[in-house]
Protein backbone atom coordinates (compact mmCIF):
# COMPACT_ATOMS: atom_id res chain seq x y z
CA UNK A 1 -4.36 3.24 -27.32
CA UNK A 2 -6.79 5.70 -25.99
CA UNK A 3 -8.70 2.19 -23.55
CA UNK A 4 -5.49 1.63 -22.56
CA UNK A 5 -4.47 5.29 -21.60
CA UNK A 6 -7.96 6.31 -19.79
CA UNK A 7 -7.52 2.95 -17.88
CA UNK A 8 -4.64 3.29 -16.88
CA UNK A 9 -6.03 7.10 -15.48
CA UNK A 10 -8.46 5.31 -13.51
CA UNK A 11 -6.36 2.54 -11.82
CA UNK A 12 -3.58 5.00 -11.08
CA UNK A 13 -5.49 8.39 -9.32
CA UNK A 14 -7.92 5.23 -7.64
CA UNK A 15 -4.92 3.96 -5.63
CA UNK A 16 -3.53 7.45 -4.76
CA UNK A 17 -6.45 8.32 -2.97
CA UNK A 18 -6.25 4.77 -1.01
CA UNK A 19 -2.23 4.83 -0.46
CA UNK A 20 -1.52 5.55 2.69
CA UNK A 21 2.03 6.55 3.74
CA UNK A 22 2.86 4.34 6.68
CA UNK A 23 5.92 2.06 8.02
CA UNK A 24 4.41 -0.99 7.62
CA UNK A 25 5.12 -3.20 11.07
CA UNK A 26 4.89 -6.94 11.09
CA UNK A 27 2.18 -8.51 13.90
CA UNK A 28 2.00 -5.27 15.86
CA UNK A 29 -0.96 -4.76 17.49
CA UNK A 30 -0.37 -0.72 18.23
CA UNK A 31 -1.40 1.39 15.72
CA UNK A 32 0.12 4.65 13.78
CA UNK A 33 -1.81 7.97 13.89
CA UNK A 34 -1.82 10.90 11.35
CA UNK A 35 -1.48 14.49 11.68
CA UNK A 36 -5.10 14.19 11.91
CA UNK A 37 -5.32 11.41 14.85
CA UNK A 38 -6.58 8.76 12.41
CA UNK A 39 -5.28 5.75 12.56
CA UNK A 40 -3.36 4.77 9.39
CA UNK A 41 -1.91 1.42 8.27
CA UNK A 42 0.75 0.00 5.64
CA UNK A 43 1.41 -1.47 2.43
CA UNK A 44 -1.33 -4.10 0.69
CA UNK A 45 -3.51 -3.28 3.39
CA UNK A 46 -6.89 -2.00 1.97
CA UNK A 47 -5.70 -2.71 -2.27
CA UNK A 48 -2.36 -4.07 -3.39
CA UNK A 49 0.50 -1.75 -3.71
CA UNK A 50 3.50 -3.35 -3.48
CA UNK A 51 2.16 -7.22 -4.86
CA UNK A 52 -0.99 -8.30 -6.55
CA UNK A 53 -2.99 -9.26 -3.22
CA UNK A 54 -3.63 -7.37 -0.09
CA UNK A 55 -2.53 -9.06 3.22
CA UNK A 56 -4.64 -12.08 4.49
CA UNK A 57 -3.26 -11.99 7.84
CA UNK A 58 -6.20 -11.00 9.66
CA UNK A 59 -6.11 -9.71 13.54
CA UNK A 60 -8.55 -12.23 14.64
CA UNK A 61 -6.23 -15.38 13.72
CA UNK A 62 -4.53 -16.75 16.75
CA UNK A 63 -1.18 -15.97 16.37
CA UNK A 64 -2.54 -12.24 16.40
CA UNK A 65 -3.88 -12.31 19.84
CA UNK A 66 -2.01 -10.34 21.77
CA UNK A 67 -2.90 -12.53 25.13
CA UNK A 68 -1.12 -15.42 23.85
CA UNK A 69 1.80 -13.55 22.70
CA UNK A 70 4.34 -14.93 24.98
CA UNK A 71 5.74 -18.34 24.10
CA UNK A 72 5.56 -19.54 27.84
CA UNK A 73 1.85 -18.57 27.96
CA UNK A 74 0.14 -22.22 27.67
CA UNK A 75 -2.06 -20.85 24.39
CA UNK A 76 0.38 -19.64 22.60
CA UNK A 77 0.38 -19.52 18.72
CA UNK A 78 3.63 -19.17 16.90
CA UNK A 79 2.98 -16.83 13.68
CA UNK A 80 2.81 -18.64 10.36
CA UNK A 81 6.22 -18.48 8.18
CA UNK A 82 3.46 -17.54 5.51
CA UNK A 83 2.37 -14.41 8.22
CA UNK A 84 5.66 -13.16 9.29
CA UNK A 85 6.39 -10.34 6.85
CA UNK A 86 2.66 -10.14 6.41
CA UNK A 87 1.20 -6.76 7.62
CA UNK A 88 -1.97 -6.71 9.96
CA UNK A 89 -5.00 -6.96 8.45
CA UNK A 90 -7.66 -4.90 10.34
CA UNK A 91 -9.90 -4.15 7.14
CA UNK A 92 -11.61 -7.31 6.68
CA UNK A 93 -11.28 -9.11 3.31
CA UNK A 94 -9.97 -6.34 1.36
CA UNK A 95 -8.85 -9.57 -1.45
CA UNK A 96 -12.72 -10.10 -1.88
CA UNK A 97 -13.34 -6.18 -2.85
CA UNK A 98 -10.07 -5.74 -4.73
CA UNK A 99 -10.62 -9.21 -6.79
CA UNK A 100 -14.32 -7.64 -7.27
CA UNK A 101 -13.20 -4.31 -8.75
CA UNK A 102 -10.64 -5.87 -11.23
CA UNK A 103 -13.26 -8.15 -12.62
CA UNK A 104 -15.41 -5.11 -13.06
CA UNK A 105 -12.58 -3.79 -15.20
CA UNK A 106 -12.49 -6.63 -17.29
CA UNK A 107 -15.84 -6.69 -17.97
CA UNK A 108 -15.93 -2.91 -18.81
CA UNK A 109 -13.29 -3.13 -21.06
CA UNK A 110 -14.16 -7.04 -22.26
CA UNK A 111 -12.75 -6.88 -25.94
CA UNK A 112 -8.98 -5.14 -24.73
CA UNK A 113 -9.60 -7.37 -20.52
CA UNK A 114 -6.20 -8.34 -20.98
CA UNK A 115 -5.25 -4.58 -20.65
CA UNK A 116 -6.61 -4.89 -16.67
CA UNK A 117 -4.14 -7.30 -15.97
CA UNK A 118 -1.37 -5.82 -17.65
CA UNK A 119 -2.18 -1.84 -16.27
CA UNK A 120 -2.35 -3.68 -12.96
CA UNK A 121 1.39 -5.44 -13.28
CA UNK A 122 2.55 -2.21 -14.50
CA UNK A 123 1.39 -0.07 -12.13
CA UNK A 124 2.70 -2.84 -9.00
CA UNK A 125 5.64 -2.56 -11.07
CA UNK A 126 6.10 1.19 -10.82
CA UNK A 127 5.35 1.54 -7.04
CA UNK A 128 8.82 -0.40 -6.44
CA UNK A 129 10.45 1.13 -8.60
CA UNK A 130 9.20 4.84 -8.51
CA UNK A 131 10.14 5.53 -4.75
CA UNK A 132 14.20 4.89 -4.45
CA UNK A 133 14.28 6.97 -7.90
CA UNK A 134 12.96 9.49 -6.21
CA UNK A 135 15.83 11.97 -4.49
CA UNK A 136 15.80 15.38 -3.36
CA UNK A 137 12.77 16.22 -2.85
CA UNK A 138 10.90 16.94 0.90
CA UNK A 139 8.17 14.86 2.51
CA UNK A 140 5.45 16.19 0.96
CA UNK A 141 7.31 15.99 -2.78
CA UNK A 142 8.66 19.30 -3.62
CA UNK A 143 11.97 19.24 -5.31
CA UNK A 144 15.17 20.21 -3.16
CA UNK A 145 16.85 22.87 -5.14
CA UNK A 146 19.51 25.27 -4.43
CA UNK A 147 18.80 28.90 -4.25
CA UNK A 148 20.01 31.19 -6.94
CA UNK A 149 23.49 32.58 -5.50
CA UNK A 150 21.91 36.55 -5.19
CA UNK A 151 18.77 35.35 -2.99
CA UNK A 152 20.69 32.94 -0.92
CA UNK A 153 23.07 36.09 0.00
CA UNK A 154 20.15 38.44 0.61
CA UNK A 155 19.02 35.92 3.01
CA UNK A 156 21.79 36.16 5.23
């Protein structure tokens, strides 16, 4: 349906402009820097990419002080089993402005609301799938192709 197709427009060019392509490390306190020197971050960090919630595992909890790091220091704090694949969360509570903005969808579109959810699922859906289908192409996205056999031999 046309609700369905201009929502899933907005959902989808909303979270490429907050994706951020980063390897996403576990209770690290160092951070990553762009080609620009800002610091950057990974997956489910400031909206959900990869599952339907953004990381919860904030840097002020204990087990993310970096003082008590070291199990023979006498305030140590092992990490949570629930925290140990759980990215650093340095953006506050990103659950409390993602949870805001899908309600706002379902209240824009309150007869089809259902269609929030279900563009949502999809689209979580498609960002693990989409990437390992995605071969030969460069960095930045452009397809890997061969060059036609007379410019390749004018090149050398």
């Amino acid at each position: 349906s046309e609700t369905m197709m201009h929502l899933h427009r907005c959902l989808g060019s909303s979270l490429l402009l907050l994706a951020v392509a980063s390897a996403q490390q576990q209770n690290d306190h160092s951070y990553d820097y762009n080609s620009f020197n800002q610091r950057t971050y990974g997956l489910d960090i400031s909206f959900p990419i990869t599952t339907p919630h953004v990381s919860s595992n904030y840097d002020y909890l204990p087990h993310n002080n970096p003082q008590y790091a070291s199990p023979s220091h006498p305030n140590y704090v092992a990490v949570p089993e629930e925290f140990k694949r759980m990215a650093l969360q340095r953006l506050g509570d990103r659950q409390y402005f993602y949870d805001h903005f899908m309600e706002g969808c379902r209240h824009h579109y309150a007869a089809h609301a259902d269609y929030c959810d279900e563009t949502e699922e999809e689209r979580i859906d498609m960002n693990l799938r989409q990437p390992p289908s995605m071969t030969n192409y460069t960095e930045l996205g452009f397809a890997k192709v061969n060059a036609p056999k007379k410019v390749f031999a004018a090149l050398q």
